[in-house]
N, C-alpha and C. Protein backbone atom coordinates (compact mmCIF):
# COMPACT_ATOMS: atom_id res chain seq x y z
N UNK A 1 52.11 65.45 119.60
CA UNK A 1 51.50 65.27 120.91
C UNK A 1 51.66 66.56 121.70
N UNK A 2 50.67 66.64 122.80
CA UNK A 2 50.71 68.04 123.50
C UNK A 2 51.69 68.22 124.44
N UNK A 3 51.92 68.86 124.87
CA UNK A 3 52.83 68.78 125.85
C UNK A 3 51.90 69.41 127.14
N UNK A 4 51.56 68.95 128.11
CA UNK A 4 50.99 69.03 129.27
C UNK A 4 51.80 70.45 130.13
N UNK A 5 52.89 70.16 129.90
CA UNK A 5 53.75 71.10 131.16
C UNK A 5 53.39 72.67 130.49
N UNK A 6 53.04 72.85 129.09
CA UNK A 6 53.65 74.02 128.01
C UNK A 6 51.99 74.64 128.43
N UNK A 7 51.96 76.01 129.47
CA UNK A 7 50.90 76.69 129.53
C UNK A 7 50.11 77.51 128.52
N UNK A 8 50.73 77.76 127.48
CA UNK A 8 50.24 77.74 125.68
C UNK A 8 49.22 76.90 125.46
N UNK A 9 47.64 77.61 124.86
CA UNK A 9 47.23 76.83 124.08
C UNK A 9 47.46 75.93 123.16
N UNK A 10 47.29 74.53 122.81
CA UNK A 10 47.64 73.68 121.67
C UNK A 10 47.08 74.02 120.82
N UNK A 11 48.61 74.10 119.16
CA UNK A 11 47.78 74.56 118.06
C UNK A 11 48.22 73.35 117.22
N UNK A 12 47.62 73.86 116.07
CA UNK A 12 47.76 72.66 115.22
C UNK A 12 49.03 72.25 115.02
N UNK A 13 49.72 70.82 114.07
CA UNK A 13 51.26 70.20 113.85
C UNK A 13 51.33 71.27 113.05
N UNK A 14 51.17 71.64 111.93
CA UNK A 14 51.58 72.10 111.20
C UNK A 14 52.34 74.15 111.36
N UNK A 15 51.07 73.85 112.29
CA UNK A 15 51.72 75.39 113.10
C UNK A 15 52.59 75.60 114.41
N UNK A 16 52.55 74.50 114.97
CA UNK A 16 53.43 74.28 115.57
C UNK A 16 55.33 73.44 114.60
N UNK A 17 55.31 73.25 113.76
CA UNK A 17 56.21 72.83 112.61
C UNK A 17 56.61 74.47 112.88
N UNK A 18 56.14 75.43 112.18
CA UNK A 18 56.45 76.64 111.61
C UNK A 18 57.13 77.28 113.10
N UNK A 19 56.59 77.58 114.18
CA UNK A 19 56.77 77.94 115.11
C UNK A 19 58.15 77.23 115.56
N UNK A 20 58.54 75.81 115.56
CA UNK A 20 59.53 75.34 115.76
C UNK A 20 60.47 75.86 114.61
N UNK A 21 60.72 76.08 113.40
CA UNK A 21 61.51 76.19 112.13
C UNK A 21 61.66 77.90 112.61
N UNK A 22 60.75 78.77 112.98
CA UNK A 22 61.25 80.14 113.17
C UNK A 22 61.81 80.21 114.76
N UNK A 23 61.84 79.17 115.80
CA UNK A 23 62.58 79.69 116.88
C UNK A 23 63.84 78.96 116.05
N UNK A 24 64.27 78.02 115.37
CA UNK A 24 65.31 77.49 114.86
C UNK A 24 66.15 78.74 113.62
N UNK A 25 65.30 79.88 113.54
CA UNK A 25 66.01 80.85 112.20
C UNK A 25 66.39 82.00 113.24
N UNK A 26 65.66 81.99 114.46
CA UNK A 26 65.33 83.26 115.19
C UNK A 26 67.33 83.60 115.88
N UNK A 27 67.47 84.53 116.36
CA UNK A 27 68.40 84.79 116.96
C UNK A 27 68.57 85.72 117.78
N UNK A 28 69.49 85.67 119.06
CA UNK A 28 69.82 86.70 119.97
C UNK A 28 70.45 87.64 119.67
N UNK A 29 69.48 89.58 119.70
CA UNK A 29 70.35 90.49 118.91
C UNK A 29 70.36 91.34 120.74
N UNK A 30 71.39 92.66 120.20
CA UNK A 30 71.00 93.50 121.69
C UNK A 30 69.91 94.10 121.39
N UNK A 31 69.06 94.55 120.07
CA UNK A 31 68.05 95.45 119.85
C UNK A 31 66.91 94.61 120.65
N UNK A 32 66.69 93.31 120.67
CA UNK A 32 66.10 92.13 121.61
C UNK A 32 66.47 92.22 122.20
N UNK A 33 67.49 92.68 123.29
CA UNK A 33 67.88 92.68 124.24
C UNK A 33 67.94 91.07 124.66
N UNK A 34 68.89 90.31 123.88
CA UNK A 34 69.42 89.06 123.59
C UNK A 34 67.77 87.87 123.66
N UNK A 35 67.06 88.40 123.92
CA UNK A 35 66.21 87.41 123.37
C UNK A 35 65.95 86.95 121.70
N UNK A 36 65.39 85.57 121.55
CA UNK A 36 65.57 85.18 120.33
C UNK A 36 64.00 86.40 119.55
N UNK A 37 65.00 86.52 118.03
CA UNK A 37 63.92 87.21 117.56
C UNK A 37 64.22 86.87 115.83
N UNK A 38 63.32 87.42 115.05
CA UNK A 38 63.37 87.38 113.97
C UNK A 38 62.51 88.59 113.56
N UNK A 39 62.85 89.29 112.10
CA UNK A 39 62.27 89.92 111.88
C UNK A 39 60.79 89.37 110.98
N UNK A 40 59.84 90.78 111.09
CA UNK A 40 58.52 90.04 110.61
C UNK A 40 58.31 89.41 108.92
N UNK A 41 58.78 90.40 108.70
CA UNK A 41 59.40 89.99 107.06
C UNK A 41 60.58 88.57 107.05
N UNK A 42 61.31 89.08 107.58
CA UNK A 42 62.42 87.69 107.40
C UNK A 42 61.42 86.19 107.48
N UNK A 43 60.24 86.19 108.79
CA UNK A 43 59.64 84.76 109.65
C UNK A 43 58.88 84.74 107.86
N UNK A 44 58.10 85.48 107.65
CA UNK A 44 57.32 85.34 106.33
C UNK A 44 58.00 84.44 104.77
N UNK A 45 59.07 85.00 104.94
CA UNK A 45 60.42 84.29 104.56
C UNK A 45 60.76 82.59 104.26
N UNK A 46 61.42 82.76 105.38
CA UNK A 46 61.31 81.20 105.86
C UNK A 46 60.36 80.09 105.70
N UNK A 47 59.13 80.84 106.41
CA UNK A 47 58.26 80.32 106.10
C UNK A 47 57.78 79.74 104.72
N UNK A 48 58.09 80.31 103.62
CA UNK A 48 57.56 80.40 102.35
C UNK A 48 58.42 79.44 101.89
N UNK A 49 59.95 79.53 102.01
CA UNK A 49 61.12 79.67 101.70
C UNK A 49 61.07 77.60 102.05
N UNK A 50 61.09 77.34 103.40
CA UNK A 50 61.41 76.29 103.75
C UNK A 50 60.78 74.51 103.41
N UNK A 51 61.48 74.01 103.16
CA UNK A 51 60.38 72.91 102.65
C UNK A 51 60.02 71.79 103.60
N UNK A 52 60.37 71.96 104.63
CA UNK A 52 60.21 71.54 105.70
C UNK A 52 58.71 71.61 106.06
N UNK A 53 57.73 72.89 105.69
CA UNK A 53 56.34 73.23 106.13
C UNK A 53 55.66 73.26 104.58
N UNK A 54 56.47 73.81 103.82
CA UNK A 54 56.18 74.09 101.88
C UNK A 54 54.70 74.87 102.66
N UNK A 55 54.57 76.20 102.87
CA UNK A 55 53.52 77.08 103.16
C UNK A 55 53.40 78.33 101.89
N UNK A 56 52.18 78.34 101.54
CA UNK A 56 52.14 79.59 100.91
C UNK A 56 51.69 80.46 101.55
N UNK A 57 51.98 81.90 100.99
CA UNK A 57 51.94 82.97 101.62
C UNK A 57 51.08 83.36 102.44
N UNK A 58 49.81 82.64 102.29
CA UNK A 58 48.32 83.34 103.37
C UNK A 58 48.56 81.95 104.47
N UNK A 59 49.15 80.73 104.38
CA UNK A 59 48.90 80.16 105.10
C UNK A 59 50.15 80.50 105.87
N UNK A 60 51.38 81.22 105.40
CA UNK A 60 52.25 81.51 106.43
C UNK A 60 51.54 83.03 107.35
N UNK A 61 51.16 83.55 106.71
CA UNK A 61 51.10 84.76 107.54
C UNK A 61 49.62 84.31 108.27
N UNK A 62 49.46 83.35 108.14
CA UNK A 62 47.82 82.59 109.11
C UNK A 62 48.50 82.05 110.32
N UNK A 63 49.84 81.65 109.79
CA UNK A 63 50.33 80.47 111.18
C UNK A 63 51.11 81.59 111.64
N UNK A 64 52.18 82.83 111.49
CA UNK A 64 52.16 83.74 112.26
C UNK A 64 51.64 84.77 113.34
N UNK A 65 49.89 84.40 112.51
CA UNK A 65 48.88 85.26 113.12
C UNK A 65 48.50 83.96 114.67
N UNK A 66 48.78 83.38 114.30
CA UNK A 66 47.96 82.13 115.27
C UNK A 66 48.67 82.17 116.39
N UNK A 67 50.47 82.01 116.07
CA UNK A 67 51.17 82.20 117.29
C UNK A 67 51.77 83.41 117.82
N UNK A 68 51.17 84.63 116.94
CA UNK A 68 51.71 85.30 118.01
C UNK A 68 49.42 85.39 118.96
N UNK A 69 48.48 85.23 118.04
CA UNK A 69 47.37 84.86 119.03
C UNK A 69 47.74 83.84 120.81
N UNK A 70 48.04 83.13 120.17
CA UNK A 70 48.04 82.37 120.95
C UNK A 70 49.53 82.28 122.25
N UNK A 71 50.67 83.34 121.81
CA UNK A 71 51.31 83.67 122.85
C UNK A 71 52.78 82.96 122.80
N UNK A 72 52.69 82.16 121.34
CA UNK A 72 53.99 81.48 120.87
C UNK A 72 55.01 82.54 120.48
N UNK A 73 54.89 83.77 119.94
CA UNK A 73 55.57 84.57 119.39
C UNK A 73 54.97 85.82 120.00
N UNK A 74 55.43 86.70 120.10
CA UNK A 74 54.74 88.25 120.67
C UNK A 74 55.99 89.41 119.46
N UNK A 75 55.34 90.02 119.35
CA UNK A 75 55.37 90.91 118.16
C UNK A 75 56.15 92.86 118.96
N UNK A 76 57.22 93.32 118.45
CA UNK A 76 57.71 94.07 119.26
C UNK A 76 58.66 95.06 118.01
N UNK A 77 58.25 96.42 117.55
CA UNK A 77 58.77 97.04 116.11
C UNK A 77 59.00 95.95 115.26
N UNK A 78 58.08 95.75 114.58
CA UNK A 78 58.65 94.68 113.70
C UNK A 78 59.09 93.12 113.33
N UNK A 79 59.74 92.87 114.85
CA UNK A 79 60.57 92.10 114.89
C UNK A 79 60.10 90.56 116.14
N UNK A 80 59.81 89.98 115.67
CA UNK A 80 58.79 88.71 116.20
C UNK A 80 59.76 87.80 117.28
N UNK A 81 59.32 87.71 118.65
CA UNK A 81 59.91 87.15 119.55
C UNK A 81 59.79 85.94 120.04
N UNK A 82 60.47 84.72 120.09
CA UNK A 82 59.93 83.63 120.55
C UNK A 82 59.94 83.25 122.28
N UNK A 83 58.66 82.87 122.93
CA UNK A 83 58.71 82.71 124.17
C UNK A 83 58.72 80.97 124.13
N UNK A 84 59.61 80.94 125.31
CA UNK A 84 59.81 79.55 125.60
C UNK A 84 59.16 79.51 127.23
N UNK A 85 57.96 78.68 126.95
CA UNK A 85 57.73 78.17 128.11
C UNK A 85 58.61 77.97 129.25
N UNK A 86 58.46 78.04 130.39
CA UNK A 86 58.75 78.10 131.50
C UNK A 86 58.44 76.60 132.69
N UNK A 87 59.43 75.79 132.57
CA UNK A 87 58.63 74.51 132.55
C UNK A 87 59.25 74.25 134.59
C-alpha cells in the first residue's frame, strides 16, 4: 500500500522490497558523512545475493535505476544513499 505522507513517487512492491532490503544493508560511514549508504557494487550484491527479492542481475540494476530515478536512493562517488522521507 502507498503511503500518502511519503512525497516519493510510488513504485512498484517489488522495488520497493529491494529499496527496503538495501536501506536494511546500508550503513552510517564518515565518508557519508553518517548518512546511510551502501556502495554501488555492494547494493548490486545484495540484491542478487538475497532471497528475500531472488532478482537477477538486469532486474537488480533496473530496480536501482528506478530508485535512485525516482529519488529513493541518490547516487554520490560510487556509493548509493538512502533518503528517508520527511514525514
Amino acid at each position: 500500500m502507498t503511503d500518502l505522507t511519503d512525497p516519493r513517487p510510488p513504485l512498484p512492491g517489488w522495488i520497493m522490497d529491494a529499496y527496503e532490503l538495501l536501506a536494511t544493508h546500508s550503513c552510517d560511514t564518515v565518508e557519508s558523512r553518517n548518512r546511510q549508504s551502501i556502495p554501488r557494487d555492494r547494493a548490486l550484491e545484495v540484491l542478487r545475493d538475497a532471497s528475500e527479492v531472488d532478482l537477477e542481475d538486469g532486474d537488480a540494476a533496473h530496480a536501482l535505476s528506478r530508485l535512485i530515478d525516482r529519488g529513493y536512493l541518490y547516487e554520490v562517488n560510487g556509493e548509493l544513499r538512502v533518503t528517508i522521507p520527511e514525514n
